[in-house]
Protein backbone atom coordinates (compact mmCIF):
# COMPACT_ATOMS: atom_id res chain seq x y z
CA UNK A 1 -41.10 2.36 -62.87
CA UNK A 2 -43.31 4.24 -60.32
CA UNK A 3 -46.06 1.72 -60.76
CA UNK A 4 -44.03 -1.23 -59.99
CA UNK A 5 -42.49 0.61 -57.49
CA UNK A 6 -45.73 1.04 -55.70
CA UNK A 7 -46.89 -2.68 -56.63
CA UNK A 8 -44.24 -3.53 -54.35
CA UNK A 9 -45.00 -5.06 -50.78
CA UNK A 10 -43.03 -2.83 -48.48
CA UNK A 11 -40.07 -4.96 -47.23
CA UNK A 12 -39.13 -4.78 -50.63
CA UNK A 13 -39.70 -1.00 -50.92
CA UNK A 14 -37.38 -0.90 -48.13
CA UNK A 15 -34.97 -2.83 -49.58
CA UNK A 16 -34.52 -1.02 -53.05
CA UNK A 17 -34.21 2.14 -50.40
CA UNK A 18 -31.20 0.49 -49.11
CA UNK A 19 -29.37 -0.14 -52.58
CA UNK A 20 -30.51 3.35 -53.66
CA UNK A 21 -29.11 4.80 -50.54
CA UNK A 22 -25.23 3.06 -50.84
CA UNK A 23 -25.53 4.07 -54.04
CA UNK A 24 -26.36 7.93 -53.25
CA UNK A 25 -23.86 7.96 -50.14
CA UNK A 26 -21.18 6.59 -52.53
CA UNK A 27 -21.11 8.41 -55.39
CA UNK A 28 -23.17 11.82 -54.17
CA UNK A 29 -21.41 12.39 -50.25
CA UNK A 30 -21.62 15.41 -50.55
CA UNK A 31 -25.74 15.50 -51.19
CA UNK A 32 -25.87 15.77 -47.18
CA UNK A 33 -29.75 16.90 -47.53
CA UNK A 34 -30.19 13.28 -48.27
CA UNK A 35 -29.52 12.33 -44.66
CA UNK A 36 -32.58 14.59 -43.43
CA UNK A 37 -35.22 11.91 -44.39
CA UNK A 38 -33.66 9.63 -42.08
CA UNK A 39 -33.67 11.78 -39.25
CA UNK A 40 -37.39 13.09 -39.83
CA UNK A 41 -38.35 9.40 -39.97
CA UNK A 42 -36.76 8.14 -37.10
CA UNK A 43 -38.23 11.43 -35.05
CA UNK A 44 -41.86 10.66 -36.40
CA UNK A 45 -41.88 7.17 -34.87
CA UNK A 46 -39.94 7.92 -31.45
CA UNK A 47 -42.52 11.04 -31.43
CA UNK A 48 -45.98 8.95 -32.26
CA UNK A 49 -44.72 5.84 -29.92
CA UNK A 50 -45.20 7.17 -26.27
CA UNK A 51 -48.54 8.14 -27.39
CA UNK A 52 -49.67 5.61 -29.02
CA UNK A 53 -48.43 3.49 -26.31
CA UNK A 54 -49.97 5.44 -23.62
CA UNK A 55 -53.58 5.26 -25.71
CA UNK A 56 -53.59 1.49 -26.53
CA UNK A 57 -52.85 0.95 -23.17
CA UNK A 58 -55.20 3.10 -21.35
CA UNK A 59 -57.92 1.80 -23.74
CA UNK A 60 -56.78 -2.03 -23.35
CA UNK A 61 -57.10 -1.71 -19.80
CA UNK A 62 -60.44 0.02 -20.10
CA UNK A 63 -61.88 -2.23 -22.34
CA UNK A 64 -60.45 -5.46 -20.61
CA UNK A 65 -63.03 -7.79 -19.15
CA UNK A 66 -62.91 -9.75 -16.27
CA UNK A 67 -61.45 -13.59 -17.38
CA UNK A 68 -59.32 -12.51 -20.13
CA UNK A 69 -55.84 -13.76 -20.05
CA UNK A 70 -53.30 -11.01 -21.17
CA UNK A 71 -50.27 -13.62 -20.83
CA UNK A 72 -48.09 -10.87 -19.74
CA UNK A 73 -46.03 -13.53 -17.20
CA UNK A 74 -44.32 -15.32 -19.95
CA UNK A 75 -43.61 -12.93 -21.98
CA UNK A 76 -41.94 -11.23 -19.26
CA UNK A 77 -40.48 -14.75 -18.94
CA UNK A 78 -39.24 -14.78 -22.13
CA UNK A 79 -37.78 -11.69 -22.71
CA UNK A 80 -35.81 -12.50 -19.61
CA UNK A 81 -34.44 -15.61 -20.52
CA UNK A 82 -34.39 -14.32 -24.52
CA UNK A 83 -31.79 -11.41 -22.91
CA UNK A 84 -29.80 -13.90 -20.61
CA UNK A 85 -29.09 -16.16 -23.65
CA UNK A 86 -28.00 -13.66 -25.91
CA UNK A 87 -25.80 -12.10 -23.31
CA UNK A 88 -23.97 -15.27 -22.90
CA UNK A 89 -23.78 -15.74 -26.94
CA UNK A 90 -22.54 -12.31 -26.91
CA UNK A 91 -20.02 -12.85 -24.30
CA UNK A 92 -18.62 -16.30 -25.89
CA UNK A 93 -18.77 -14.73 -29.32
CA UNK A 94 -16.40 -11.28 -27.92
CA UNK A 95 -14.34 -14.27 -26.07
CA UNK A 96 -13.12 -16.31 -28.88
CA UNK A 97 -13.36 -13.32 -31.81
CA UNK A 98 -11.42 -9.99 -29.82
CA UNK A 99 -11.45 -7.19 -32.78
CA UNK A 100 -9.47 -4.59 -31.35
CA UNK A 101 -11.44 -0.78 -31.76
CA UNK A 102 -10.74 2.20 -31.20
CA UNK A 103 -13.05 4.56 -29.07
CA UNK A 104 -13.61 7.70 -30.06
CA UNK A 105 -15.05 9.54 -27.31
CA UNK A 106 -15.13 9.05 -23.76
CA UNK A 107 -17.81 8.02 -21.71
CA UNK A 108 -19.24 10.03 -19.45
CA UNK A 109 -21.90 8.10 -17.90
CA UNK A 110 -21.09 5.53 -15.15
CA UNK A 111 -22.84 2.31 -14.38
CA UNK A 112 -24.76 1.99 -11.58
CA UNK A 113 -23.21 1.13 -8.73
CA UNK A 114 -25.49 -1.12 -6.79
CA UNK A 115 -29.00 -2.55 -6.46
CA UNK A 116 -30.40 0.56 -4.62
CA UNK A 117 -29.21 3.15 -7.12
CA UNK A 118 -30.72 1.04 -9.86
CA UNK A 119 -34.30 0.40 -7.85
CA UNK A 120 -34.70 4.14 -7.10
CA UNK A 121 -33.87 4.88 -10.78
CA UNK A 122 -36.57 2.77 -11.66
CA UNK A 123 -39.14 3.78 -9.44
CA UNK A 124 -38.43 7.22 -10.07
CA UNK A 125 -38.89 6.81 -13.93
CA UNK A 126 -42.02 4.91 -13.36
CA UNK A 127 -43.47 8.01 -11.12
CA UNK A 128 -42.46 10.93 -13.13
CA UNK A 129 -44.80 13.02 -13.97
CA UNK A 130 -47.39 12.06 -17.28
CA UNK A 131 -46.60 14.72 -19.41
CA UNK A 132 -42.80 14.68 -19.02
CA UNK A 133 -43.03 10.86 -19.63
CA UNK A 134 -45.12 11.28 -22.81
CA UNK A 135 -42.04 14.53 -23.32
CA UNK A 136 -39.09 11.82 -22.34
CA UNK A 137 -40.24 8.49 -23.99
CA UNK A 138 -39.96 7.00 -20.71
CA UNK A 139 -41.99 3.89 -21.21
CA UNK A 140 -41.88 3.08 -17.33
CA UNK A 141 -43.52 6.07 -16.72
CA UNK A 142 -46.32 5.76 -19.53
CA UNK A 143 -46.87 2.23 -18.73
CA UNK A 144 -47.77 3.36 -15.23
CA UNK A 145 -50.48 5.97 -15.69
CA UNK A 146 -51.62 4.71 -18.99
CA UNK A 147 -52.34 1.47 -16.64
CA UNK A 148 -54.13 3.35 -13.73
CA UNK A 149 -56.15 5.80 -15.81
CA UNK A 150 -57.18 2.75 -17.80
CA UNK A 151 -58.71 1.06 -14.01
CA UNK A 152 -60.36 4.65 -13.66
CA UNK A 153 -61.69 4.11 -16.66
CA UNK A 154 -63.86 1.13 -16.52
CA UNK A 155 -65.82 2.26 -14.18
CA UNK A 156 -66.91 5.08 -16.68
CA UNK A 157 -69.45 4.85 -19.52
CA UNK A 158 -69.58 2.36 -22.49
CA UNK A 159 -69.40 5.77 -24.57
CA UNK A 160 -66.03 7.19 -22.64
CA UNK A 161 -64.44 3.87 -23.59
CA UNK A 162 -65.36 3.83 -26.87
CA UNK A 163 -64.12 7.55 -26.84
CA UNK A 164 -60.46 6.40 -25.67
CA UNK A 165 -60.05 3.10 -28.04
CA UNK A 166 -61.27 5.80 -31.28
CA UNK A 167 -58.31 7.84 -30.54
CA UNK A 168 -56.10 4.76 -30.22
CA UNK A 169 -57.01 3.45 -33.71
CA UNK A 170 -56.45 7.02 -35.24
CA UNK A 171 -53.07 6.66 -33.44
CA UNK A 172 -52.58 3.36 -35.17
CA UNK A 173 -53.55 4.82 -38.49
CA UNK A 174 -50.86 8.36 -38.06
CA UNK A 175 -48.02 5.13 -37.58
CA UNK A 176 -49.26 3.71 -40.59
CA UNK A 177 -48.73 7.10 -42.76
CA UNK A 178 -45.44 6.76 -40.70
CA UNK A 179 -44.48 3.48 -41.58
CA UNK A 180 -45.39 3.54 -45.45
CA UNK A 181 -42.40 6.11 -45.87
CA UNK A 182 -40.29 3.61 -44.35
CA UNK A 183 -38.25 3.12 -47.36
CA UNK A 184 -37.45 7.21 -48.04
CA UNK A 185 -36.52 7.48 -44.13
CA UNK A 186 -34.28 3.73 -44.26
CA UNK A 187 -32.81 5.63 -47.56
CA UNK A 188 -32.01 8.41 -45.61
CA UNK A 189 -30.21 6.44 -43.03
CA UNK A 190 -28.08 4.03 -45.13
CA UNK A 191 -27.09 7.55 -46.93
CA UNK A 192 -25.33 9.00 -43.72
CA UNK A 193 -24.23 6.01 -42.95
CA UNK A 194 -22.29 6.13 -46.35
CA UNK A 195 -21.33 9.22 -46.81
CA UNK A 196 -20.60 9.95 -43.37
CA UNK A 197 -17.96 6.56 -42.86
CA UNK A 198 -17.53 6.24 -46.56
CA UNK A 199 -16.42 2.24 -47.91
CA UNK A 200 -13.16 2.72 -46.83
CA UNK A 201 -13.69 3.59 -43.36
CA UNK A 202 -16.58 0.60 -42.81
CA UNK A 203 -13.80 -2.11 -43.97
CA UNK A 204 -11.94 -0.50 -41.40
CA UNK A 205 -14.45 -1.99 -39.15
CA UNK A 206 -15.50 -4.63 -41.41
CA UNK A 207 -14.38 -7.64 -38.87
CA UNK A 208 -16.45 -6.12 -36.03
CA UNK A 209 -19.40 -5.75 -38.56
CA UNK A 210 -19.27 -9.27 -39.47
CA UNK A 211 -18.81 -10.82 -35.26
CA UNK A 212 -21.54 -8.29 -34.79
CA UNK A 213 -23.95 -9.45 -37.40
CA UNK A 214 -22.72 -13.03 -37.28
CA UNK A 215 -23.71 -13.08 -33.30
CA UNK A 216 -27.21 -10.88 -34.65
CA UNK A 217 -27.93 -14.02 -36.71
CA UNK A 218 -27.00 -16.79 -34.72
CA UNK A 219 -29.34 -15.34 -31.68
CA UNK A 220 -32.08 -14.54 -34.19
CA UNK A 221 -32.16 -17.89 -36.13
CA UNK A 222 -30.87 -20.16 -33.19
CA UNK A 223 -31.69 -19.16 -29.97
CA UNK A 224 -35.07 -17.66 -30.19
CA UNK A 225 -36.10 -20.77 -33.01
CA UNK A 226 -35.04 -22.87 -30.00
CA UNK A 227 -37.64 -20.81 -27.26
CA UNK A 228 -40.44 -20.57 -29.85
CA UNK A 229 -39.82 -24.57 -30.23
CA UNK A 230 -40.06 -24.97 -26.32
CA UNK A 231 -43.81 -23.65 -26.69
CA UNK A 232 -45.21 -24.40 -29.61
CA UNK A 233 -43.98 -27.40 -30.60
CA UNK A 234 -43.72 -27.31 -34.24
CA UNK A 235 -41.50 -25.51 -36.44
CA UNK A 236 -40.36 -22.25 -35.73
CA UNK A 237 -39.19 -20.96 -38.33
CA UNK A 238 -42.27 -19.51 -40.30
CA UNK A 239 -42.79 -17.15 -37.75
CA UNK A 240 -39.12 -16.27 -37.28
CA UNK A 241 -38.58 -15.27 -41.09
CA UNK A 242 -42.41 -13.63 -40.80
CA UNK A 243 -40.86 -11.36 -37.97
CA UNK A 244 -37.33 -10.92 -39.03
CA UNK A 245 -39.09 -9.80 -42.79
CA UNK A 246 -41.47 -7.48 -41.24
CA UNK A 247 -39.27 -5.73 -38.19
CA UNK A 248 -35.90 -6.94 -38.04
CA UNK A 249 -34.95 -4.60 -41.29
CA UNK A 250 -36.52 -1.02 -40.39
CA UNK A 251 -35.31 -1.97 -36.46
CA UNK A 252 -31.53 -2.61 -37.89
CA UNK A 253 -31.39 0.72 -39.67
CA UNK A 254 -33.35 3.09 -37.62
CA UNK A 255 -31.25 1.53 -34.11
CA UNK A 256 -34.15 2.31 -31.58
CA UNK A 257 -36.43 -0.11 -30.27
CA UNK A 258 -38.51 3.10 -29.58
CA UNK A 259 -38.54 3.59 -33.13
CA UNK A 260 -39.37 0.32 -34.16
CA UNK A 261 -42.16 -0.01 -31.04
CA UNK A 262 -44.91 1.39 -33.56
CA UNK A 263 -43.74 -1.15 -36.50
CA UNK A 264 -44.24 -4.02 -34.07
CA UNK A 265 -47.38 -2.50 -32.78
CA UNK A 266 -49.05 -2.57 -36.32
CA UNK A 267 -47.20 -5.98 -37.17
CA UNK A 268 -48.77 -7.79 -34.03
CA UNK A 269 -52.54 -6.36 -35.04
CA UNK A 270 -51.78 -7.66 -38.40
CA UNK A 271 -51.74 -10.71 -37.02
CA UNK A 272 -54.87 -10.48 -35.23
CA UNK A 273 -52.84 -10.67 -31.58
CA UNK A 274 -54.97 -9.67 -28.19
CA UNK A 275 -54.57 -5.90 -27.96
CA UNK A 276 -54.48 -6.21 -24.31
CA UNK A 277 -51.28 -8.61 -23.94
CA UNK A 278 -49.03 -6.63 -26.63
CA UNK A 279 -50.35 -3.16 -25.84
CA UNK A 280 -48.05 -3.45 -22.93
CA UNK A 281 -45.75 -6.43 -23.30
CA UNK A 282 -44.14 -4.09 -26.42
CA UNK A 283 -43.39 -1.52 -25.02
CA UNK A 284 -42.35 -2.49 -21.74
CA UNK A 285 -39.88 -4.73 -23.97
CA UNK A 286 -38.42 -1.72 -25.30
CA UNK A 287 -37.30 -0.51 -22.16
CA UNK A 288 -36.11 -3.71 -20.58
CA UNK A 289 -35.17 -5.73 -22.91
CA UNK A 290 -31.85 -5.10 -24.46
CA UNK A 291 -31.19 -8.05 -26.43
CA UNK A 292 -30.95 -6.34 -29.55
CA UNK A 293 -34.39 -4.73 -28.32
CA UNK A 294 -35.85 -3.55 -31.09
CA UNK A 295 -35.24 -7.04 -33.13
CA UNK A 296 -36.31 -9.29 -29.72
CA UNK A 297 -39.38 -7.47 -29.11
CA UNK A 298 -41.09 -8.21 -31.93
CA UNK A 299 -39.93 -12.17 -31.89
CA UNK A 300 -40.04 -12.64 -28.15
CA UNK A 301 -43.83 -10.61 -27.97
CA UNK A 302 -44.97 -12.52 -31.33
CA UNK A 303 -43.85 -16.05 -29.85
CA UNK A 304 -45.17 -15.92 -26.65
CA UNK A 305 -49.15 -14.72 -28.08
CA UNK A 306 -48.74 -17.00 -30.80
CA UNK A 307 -47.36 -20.07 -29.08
CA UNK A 308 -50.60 -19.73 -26.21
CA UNK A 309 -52.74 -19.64 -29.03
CA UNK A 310 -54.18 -16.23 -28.36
């Protein structure tokens, strides 16, 4: 059983982690050690990301030669317009299903409360000091000095480069450890999910669950099909399932597009994408893209690089 186990690919790994996990949180809930291999999973990926970021970056930049398109305009494009159109699914969706819920604790944060308060929270996230950044996961703030120590960079030595983009691909390779326990940490997850809720209290919320996933879907296999049609003009849908497959099910159970900003880094050098546009396009996606981040990174990133034929 091990052997076949391992012969596995790992989306289906994941996915026998899943069953085994309901099954675990619904007839062993009170096995709450279970639950810790989600959590350490989850930390080891929001932990590795700001410094892998800040790395693949810095060495991107570094490395980048004069001539060499990143295409970081549409993709910004994109995850604008990606985030705009989901919004207004989301908002027709809410309009014509209203599932009444129940809120169990108040919120304490407040919305910003105009333009100013949200530029200087911006610019004071993308200044903060590089240390606390890397501490924080602010992904403003690594972008930023990961982008000007790269510039300081290239006008070093060949060697000092080469120094830089090493310790990025031993980065890459810690996320890959990471990711190949994907299925023990997604076990982990579904558990406490489980056992914490239990079956009777999801059907409680089993209508929400099903506008929520429903709207999930329609967004994933309508509305970003119909963007990646707009540029590459062919069918979309190959590289929709590819993505979905490879991201969409660790970035639904862990619920961080921090989290899942390592899984998307390794899934866009699988596919052979230019370091330098996805280096930063991911996770600058992460932080302001909210369209079901974690989920529209990966498609949004992947459609733009693919569809210019990078």
């Amino acid at each position: 059983m091990l052997e076949k186990f391992l012969d596995m690919s790992l989306v289906q790994r994941i996915v026998v982690g899943i069953l085994v996990g309901i099954l675990f949180g619904i007839f062993f809930p009170t096995w709450t050690f279970i639950s810790i291999l989600g959590t350490l999973f989850v930390s080891c990926l929001k932990a590795i990301a700001p410094i892998l970021v800040f790395f693949l970056t810095m060495a991107s930049i570094a490395k980048h030669k004069i001539g060499n398109k990143t295409f970081v305009k549409p993709i910004l494009i994109l995850y604008l317009v990606g985030t705009l159109l989901s919004a207004l699914v989301a908002v027709i969706v809410s309009s014509i299903f209203t599932v009444p819920i129940t809120l169990q604790e108040t919120v304490s944060e407040k919305a910003p409360q105009s333009l100013e308060s949200v530029l200087s929270t911006m610019l004071t996230n993308v200044t903060q000091n590089p240390v606390q950044s890397l501490i924080d996961a602010n992904y403003l703030g690594v972008l930023f000095w990961a982008v000007l120590l790269g510039l300081a960079f290239r006008a070093r030595s060949e060697s000092t480069k080469e120094l830089v983009d090493q310790i990025s691909i031993a980065l890459s390779q810690v996320v890959q450890v990471i990711i190949a326990f994907a299925p023990i940490g997604i076990l982990g997850l579904v558990y406490q999910s489980i056992a914490t809720t239990g079956i009777a209290g999801l059907a409680e919320y089993l209508q929400l669950l099903l506008v929520l996933l429903g709207t999930m879907l329609f967004v994933a296999l309508v509305v970003y099909p119909f963007l990646t049609f707009l540029f590459i003009k062919e069918n979309p849908y190959p590289l929709i399932f590819f993505c979905l497959k490879e991201s969409a099910l660790p970035a639904f159970f862990t619920r961080s597009s921090a989290a899942n900003i390592p899984i998307n880094m390794m899934l866009a050098e699988r596919l052979k994408l230019t370091k330098e546009s996805y280096s930063i396009s991911i996770p600058l996606g992460a932080t302001i893209n909210m369209g079901g981040a974690a989920i529209t990174i990966s498609l949004m990133t992947l459609t733009a690089v693919h569809s210019l034929g990078i």
